[in-house]
C-alpha atoms as a PDB file:
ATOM      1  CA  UNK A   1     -16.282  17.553  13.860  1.00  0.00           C
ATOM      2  CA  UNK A   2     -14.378  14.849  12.525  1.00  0.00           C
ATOM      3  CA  UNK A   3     -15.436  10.969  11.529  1.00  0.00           C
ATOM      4  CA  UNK A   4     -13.643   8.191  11.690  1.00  0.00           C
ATOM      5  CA  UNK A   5     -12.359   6.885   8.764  1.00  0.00           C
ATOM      6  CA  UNK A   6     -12.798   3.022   8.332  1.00  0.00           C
ATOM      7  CA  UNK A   7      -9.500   1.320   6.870  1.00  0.00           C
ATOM      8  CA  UNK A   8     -10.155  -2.117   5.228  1.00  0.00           C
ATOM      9  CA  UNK A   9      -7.115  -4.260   4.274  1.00  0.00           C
ATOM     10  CA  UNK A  10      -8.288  -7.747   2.448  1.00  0.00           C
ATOM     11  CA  UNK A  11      -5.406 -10.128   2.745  1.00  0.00           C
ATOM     12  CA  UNK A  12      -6.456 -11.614  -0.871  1.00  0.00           C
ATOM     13  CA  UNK A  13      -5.275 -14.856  -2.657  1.00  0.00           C
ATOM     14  CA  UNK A  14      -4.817 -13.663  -6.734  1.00  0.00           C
ATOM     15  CA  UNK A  15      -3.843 -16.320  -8.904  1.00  0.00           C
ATOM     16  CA  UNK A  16      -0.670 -15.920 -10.860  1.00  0.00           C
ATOM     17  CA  UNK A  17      -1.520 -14.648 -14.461  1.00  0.00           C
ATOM     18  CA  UNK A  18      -5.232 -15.063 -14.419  1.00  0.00           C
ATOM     19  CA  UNK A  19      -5.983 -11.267 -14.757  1.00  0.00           C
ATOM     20  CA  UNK A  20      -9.722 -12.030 -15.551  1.00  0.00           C
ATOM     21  CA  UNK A  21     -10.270 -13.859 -12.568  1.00  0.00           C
ATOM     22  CA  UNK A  22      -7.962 -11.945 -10.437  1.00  0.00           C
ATOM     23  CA  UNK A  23     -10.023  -9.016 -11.517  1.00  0.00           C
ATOM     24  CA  UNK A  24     -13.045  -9.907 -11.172  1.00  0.00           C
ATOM     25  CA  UNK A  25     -11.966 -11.083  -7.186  1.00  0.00           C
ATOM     26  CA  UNK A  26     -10.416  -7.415  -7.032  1.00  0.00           C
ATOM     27  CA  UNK A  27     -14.318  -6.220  -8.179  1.00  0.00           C
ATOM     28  CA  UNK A  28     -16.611  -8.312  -5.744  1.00  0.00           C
ATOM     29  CA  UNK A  29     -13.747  -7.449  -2.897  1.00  0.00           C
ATOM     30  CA  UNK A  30     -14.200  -3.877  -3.075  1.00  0.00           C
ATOM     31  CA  UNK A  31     -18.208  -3.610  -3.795  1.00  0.00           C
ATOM     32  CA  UNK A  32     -18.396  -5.765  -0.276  1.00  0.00           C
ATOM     33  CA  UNK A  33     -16.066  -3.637   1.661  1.00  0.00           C
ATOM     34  CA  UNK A  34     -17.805  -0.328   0.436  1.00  0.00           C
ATOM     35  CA  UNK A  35     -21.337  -2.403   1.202  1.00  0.00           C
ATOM     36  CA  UNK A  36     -19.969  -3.082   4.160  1.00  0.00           C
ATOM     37  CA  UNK A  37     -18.917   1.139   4.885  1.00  0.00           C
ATOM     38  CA  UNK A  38     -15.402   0.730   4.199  1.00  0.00           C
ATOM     39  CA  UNK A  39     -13.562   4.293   3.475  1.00  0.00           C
ATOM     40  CA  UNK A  40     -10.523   3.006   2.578  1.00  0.00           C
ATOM     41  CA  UNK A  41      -9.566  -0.126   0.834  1.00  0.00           C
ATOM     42  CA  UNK A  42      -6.071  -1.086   0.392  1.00  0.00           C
ATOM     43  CA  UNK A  43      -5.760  -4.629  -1.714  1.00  0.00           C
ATOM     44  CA  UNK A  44      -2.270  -6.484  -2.312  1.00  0.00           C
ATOM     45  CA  UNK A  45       0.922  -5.947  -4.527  1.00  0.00           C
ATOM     46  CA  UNK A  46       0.153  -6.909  -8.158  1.00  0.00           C
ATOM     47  CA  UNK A  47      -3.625  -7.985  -7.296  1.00  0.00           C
ATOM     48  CA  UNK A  48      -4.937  -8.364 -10.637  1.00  0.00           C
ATOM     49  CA  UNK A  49      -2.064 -10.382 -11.897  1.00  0.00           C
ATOM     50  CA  UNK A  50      -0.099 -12.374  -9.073  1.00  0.00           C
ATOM     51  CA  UNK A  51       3.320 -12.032  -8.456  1.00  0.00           C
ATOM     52  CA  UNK A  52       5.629 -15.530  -8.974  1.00  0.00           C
ATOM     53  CA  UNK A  53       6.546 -14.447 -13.402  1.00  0.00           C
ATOM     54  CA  UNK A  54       8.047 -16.898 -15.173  1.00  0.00           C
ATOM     55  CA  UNK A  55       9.414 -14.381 -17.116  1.00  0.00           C
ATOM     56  CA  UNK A  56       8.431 -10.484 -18.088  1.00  0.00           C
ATOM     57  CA  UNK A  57       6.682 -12.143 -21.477  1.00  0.00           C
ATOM     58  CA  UNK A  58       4.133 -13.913 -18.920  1.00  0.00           C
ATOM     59  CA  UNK A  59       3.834 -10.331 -16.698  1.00  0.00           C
ATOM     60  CA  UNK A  60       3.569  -8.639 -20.119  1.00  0.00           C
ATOM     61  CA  UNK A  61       0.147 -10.716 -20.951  1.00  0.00           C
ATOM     62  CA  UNK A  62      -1.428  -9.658 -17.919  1.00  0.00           C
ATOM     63  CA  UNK A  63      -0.108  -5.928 -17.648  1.00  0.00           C
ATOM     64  CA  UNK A  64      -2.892  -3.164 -17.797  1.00  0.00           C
ATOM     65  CA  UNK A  65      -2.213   0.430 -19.266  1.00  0.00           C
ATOM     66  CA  UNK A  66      -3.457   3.441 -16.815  1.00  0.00           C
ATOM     67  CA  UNK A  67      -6.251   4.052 -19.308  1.00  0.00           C
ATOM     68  CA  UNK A  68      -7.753   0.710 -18.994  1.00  0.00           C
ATOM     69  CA  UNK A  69     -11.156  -0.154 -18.884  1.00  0.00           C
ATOM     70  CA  UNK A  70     -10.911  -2.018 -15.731  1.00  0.00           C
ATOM     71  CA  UNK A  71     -10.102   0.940 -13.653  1.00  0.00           C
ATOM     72  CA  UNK A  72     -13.600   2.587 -15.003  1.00  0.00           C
ATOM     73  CA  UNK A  73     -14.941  -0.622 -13.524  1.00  0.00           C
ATOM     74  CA  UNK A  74     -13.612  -0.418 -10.018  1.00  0.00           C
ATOM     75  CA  UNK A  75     -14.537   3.932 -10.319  1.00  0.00           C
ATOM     76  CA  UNK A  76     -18.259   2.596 -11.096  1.00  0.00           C
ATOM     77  CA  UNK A  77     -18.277   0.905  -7.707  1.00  0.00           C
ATOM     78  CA  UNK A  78     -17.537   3.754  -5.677  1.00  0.00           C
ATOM     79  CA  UNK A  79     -19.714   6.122  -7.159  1.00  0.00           C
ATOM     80  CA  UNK A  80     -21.804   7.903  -4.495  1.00  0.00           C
ATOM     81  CA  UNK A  81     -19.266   7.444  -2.252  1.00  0.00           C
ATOM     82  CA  UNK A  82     -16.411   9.207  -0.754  1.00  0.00           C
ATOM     83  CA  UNK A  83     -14.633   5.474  -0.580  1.00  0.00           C
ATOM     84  CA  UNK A  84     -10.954   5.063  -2.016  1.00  0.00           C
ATOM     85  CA  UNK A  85      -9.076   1.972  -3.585  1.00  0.00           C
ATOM     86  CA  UNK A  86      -5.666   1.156  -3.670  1.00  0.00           C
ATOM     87  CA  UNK A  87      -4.171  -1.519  -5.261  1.00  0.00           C
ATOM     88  CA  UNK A  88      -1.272  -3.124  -6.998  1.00  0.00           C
ATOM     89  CA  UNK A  89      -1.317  -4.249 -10.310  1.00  0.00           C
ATOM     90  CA  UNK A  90       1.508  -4.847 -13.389  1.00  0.00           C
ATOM     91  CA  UNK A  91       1.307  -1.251 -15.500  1.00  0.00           C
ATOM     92  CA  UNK A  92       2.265  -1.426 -19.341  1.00  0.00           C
ATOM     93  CA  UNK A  93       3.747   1.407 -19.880  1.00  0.00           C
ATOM     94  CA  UNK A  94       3.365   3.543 -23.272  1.00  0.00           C
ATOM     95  CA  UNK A  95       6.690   1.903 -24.218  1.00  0.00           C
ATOM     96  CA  UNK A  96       8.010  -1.686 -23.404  1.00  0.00           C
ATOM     97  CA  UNK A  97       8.304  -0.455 -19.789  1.00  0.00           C
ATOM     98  CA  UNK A  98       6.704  -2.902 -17.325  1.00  0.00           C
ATOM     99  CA  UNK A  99       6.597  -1.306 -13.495  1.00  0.00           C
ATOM    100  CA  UNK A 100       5.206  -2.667 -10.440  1.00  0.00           C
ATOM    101  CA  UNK A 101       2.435   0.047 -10.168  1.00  0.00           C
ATOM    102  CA  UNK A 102       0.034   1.032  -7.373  1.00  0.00           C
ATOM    103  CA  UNK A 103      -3.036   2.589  -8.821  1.00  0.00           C
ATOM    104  CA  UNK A 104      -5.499   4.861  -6.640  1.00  0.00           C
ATOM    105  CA  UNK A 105      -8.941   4.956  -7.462  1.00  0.00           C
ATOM    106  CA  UNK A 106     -12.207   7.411  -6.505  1.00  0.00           C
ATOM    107  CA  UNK A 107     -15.588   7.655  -7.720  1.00  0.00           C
ATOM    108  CA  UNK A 108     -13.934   9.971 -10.363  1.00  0.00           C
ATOM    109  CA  UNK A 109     -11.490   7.158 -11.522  1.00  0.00           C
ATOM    110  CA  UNK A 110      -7.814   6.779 -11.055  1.00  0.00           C
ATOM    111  CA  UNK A 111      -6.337  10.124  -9.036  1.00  0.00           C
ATOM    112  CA  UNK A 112      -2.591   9.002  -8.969  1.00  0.00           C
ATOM    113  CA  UNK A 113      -0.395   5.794 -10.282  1.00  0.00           C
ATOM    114  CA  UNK A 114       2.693   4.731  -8.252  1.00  0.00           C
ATOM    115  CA  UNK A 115       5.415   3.270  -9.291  1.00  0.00           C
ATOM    116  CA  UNK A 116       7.080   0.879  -7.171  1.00  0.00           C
ATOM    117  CA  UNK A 117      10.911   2.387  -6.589  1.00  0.00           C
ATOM    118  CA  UNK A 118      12.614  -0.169  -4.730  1.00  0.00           C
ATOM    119  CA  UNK A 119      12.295  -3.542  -6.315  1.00  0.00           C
ATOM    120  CA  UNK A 120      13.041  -7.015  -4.472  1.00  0.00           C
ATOM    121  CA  UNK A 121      15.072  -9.753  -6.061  1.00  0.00           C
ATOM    122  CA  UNK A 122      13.696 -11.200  -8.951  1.00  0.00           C
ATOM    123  CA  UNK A 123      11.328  -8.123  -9.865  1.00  0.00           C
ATOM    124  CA  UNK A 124      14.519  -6.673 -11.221  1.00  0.00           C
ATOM    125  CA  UNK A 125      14.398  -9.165 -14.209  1.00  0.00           C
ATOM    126  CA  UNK A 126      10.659  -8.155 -14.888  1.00  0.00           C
ATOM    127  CA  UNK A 127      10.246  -4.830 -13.896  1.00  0.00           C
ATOM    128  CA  UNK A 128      11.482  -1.350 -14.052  1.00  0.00           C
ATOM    129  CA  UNK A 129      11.941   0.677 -11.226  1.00  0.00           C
ATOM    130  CA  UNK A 130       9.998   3.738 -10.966  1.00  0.00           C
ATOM    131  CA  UNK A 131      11.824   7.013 -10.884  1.00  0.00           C
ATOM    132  CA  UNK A 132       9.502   9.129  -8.893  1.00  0.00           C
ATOM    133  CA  UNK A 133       8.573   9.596  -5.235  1.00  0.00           C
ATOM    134  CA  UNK A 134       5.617   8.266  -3.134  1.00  0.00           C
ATOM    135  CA  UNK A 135       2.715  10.370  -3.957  1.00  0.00           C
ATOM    136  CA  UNK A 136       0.296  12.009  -1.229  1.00  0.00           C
ATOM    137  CA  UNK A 137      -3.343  11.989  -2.371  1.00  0.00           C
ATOM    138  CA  UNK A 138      -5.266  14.361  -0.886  1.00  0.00           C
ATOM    139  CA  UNK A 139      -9.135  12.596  -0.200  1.00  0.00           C
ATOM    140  CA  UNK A 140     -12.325  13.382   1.711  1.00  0.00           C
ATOM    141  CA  UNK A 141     -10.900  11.478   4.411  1.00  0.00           C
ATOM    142  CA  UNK A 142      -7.213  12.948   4.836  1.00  0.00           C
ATOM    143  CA  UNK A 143      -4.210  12.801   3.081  1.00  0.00           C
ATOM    144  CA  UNK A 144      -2.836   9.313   1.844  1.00  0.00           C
ATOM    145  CA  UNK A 145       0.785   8.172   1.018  1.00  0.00           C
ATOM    146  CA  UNK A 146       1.255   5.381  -1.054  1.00  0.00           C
ATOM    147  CA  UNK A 147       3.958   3.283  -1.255  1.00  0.00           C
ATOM    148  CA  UNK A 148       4.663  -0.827  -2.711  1.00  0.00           C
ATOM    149  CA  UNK A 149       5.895  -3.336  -0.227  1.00  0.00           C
ATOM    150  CA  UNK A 150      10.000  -3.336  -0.019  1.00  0.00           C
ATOM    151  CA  UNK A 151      10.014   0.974  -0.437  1.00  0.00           C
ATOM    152  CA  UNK A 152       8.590   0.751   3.414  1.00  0.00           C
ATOM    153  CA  UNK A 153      12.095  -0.688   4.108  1.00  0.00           C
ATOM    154  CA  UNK A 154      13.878   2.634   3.090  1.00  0.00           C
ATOM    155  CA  UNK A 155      13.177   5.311   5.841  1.00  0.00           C
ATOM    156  CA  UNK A 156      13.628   8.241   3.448  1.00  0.00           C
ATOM    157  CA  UNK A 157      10.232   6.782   1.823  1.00  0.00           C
ATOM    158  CA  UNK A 158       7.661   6.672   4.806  1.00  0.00           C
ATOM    159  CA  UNK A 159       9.753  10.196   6.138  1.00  0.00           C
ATOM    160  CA  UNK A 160       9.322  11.852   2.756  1.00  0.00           C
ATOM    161  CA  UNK A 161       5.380  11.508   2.892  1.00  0.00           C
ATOM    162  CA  UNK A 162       5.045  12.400   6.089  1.00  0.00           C
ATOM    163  CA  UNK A 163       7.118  15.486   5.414  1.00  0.00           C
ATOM    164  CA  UNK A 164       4.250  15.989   1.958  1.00  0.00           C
ATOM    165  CA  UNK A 165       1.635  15.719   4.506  1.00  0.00           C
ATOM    166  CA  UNK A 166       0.906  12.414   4.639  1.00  0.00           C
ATOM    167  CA  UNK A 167      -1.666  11.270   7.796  1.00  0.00           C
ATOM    168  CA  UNK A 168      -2.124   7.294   6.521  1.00  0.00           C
ATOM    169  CA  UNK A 169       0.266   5.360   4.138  1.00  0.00           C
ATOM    170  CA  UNK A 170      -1.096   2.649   2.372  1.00  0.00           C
ATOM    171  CA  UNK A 171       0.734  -0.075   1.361  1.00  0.00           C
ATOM    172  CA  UNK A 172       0.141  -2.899  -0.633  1.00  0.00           C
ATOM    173  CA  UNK A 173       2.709  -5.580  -0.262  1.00  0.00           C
ATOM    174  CA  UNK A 174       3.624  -9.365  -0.977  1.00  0.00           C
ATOM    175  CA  UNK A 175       5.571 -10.137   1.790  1.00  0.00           C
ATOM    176  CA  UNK A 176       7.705 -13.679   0.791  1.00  0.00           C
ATOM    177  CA  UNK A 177       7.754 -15.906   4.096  1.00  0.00           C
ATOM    178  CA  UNK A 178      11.118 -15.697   6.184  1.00  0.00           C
ATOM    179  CA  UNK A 179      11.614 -17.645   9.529  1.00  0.00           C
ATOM    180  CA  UNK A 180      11.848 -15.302  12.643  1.00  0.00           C
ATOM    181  CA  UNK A 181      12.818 -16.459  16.338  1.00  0.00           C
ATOM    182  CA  UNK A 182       9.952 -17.395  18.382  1.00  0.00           C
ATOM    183  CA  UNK A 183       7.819 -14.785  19.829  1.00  0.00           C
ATOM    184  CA  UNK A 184       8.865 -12.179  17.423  1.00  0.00           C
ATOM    185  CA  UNK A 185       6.909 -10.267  14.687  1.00  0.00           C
ATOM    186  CA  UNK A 186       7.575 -10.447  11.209  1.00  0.00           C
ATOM    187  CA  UNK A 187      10.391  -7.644  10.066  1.00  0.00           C
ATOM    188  CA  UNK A 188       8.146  -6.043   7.391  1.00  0.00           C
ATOM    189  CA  UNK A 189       5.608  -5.430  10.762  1.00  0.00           C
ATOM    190  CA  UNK A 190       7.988  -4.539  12.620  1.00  0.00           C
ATOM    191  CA  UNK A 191       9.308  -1.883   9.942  1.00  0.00           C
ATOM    192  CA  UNK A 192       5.573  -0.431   9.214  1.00  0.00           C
ATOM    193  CA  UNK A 193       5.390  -0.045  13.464  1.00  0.00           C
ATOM    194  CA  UNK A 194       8.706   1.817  13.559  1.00  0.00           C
ATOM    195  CA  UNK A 195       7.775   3.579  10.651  1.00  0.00           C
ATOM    196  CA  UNK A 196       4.440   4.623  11.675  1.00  0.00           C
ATOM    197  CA  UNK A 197       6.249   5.700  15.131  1.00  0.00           C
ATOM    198  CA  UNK A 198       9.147   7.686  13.719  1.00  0.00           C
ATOM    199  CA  UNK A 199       6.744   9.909  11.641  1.00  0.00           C
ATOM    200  CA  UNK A 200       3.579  10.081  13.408  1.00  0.00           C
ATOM    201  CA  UNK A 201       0.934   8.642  10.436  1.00  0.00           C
ATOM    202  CA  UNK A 202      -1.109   5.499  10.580  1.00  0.00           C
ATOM    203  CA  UNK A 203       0.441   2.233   8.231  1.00  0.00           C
ATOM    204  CA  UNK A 204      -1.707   0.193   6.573  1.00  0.00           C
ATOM    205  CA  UNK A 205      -0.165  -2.728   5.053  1.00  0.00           C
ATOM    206  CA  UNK A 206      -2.135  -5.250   3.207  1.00  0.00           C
ATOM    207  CA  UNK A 207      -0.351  -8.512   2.273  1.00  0.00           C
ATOM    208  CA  UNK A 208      -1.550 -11.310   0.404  1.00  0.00           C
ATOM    209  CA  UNK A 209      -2.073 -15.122   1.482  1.00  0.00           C
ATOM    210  CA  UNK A 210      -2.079 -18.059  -0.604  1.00  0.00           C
ATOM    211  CA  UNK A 211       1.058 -20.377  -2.037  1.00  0.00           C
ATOM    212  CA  UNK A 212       1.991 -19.055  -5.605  1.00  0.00           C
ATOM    213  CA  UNK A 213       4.170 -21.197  -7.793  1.00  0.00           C
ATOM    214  CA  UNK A 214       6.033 -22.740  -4.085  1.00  0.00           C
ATOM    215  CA  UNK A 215       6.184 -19.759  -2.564  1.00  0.00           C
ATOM    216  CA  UNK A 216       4.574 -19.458   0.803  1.00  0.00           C
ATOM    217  CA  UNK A 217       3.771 -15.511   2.545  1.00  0.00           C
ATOM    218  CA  UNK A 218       4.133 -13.656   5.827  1.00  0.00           C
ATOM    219  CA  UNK A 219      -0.139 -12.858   5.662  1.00  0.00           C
ATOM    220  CA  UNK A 220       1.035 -10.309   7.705  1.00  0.00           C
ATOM    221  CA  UNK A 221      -1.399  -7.506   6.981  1.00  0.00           C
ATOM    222  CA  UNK A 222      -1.610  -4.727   9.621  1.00  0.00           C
ATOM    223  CA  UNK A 223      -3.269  -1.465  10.389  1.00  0.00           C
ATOM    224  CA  UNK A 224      -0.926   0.375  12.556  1.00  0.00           C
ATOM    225  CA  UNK A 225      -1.485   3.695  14.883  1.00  0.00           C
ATOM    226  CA  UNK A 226       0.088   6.750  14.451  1.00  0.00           C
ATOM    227  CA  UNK A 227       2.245   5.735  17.573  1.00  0.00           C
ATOM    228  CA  UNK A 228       3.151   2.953  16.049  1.00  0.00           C
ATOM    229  CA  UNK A 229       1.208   0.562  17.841  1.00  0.00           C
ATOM    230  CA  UNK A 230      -1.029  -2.754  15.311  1.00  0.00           C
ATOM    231  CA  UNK A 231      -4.862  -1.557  15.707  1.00  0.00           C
ATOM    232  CA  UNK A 232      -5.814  -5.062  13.572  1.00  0.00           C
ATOM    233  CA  UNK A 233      -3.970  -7.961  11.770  1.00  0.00           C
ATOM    234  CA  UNK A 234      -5.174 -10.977   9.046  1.00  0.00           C
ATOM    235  CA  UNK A 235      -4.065 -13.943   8.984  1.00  0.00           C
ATOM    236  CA  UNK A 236      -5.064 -16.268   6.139  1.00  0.00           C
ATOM    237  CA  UNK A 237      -7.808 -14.928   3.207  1.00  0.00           C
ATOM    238  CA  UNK A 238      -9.281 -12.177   5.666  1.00  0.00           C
ATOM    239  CA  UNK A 239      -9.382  -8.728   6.223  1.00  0.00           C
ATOM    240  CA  UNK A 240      -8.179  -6.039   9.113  1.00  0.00           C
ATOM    241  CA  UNK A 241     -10.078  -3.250   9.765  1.00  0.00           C
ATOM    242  CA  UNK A 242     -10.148  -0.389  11.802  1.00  0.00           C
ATOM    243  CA  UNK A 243     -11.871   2.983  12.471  1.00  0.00           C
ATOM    244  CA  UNK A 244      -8.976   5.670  12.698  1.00  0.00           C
ATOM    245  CA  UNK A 245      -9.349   9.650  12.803  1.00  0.00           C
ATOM    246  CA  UNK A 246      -6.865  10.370  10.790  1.00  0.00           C
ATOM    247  CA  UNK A 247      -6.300  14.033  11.421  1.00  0.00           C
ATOM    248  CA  UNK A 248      -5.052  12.940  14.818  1.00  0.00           C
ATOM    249  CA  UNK A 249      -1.712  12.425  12.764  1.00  0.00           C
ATOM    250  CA  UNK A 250      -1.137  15.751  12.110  1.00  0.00           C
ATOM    251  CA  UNK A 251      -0.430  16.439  15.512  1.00  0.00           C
ATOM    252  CA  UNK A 252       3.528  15.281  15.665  1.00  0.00           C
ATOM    253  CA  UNK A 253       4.338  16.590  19.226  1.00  0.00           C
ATOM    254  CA  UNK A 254       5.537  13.689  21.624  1.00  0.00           C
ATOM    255  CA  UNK A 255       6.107  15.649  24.761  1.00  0.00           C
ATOM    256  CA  UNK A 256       5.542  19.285  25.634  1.00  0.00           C
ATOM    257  CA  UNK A 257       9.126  20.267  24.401  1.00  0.00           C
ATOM    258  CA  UNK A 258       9.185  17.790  21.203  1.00  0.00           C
ATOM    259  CA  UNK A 259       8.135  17.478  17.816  1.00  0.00           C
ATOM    260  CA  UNK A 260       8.724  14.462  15.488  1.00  0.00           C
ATOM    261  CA  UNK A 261       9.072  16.571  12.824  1.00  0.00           C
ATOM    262  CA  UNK A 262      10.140  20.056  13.958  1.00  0.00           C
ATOM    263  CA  UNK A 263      12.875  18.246  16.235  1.00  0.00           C
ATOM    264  CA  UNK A 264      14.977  17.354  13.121  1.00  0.00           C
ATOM    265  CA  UNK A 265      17.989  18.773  12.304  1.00  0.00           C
ATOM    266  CA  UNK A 266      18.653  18.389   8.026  1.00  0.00           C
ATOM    267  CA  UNK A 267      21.331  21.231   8.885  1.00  0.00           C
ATOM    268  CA  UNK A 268      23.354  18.497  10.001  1.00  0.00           C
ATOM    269  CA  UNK A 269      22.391  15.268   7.999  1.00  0.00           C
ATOM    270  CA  UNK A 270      24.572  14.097   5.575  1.00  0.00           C
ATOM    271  CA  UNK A 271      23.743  15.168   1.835  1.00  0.00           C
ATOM    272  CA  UNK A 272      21.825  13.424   0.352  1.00  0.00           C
ATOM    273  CA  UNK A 273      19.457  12.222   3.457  1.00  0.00           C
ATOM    274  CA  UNK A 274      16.031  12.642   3.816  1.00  0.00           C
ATOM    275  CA  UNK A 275      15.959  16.487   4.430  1.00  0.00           C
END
């Protein structure tokens, strides 16, 4: 029979370009959560290294390559467990390429590397984008999606991993604070609860809290259903958490006659739209 899968989101504070301490808070976060029976643990955008640059010279001193040593580090925490981390830092890449990465990491070490596609404002003058799609990891729990913060905001990204199979996408994010009307969500919620509902998968968002350099942040981490509906939030340094069977996503019929996925019709999309 199936378990549920516990989802553990820390809403962390990093600290712009100290990567040892920002590392060793990425370390002690995870051991806890997996201490604590965590499954999945999804940490912030850029978590080892902050997010405010200066310039790409300061990113550039706090950049890690896939290979290093670090990720061994996190792998050696897991081991004996089926548990999964995800979390952003700044990639060096084997050129002078710096990308806004995502890393995935198992007992066995790092399974996949994402590169953030869609980058917001001034990550253009730092980063590069990445040039290939969300990947879809299969685990011992199910089948994660990952994806970086402003991607979630393109509805061909969410839609493309649910079409790969996707049951949770896990997204790290630094959301920058933005006024809304009273009463009202934040948008980047209210795009992982629309996203989560148009495709049928469970969202989990983790954001990061803290003022960096001036620059204040939604701390609007969420876990989100597969019907689109927030299971837990953080607000502040905390975490959200929730126990999810995440098979139940694979079901995508929303009424007798309908299917979120078989009901589409790519015959008659424009090119060039999510088919």
């Amino acid at each position: 029979m199936p378990t549920a899968t516990r989802v553990v989101c820390e809403q962390l504070a990093p600290t712009i370009a100290d990567l040892a301490g920002n590392q060793r808070l990425v370390l002690e976060t995870i051991a806890r959560d997996v201490a604590d029976g965590a499954d999945i643990v999804v940490l912030p955008e850029l978590a080892t290294s902050g997010y405010v640059f200066e310039s790409a010279e300061e990113a550039r001193s706090v950049a890690l390559r896939r290979d290093d040593p670090f990720f061994a580090r996190v792998a050696e925490l897991l081991t004996g467990t089926d548990a999964v981390a995800i979390f952003g830092f700044c990639e060096q890449s084997d050129g002078d390429e710096l990308y806004n990465s995502a890393a995935v990491v198992t007992a066995t070490g790092v399974v996949e590397v994402y590169r953030k596609v869609h980058l917001w404002d001034r990550e253009t003058l730092v980063f590069t984008p990445g040039s290939a799609a969300p990947p879809v990891v299969d685990t011992a729990h199910g089948r994660v999606g990952v994806m970086v913060c402003y991607d979630l905001e393109f509805p061909e990204m969410p839609r493309s991993v649910a079409l790969a199979g996707a049951d949770l996408i896990a997204v790290p994010t630094n959301w920058p604070f933005t006024d809304v009307p009273a009463g009202e969500r934040a948008p980047e919620v209210i795009h992982a609860q629309s996203s989560a509902r148009a495709n049928g998968v469970f969202i989990a968002c983790c954001d990061r809290a803290g003022i960096e350099r001036g620059q204040h942040w939604t701390e609007g981490t969420v876990i989100v259903d597969q019907f689109g509906w927030p299971i837990d939030r953080a607000s502040g340094v905390a975490r959200a958490t929730a126990d999810v069977f995440l098979h139940l996503a694979r079901d995508k019929s929303i009424s007798p006659h309908n299917d979120l996925l078989a009901d589409r019709r790519p015959d008659v999309y424009p090119k060039g739209a999510a088919r």
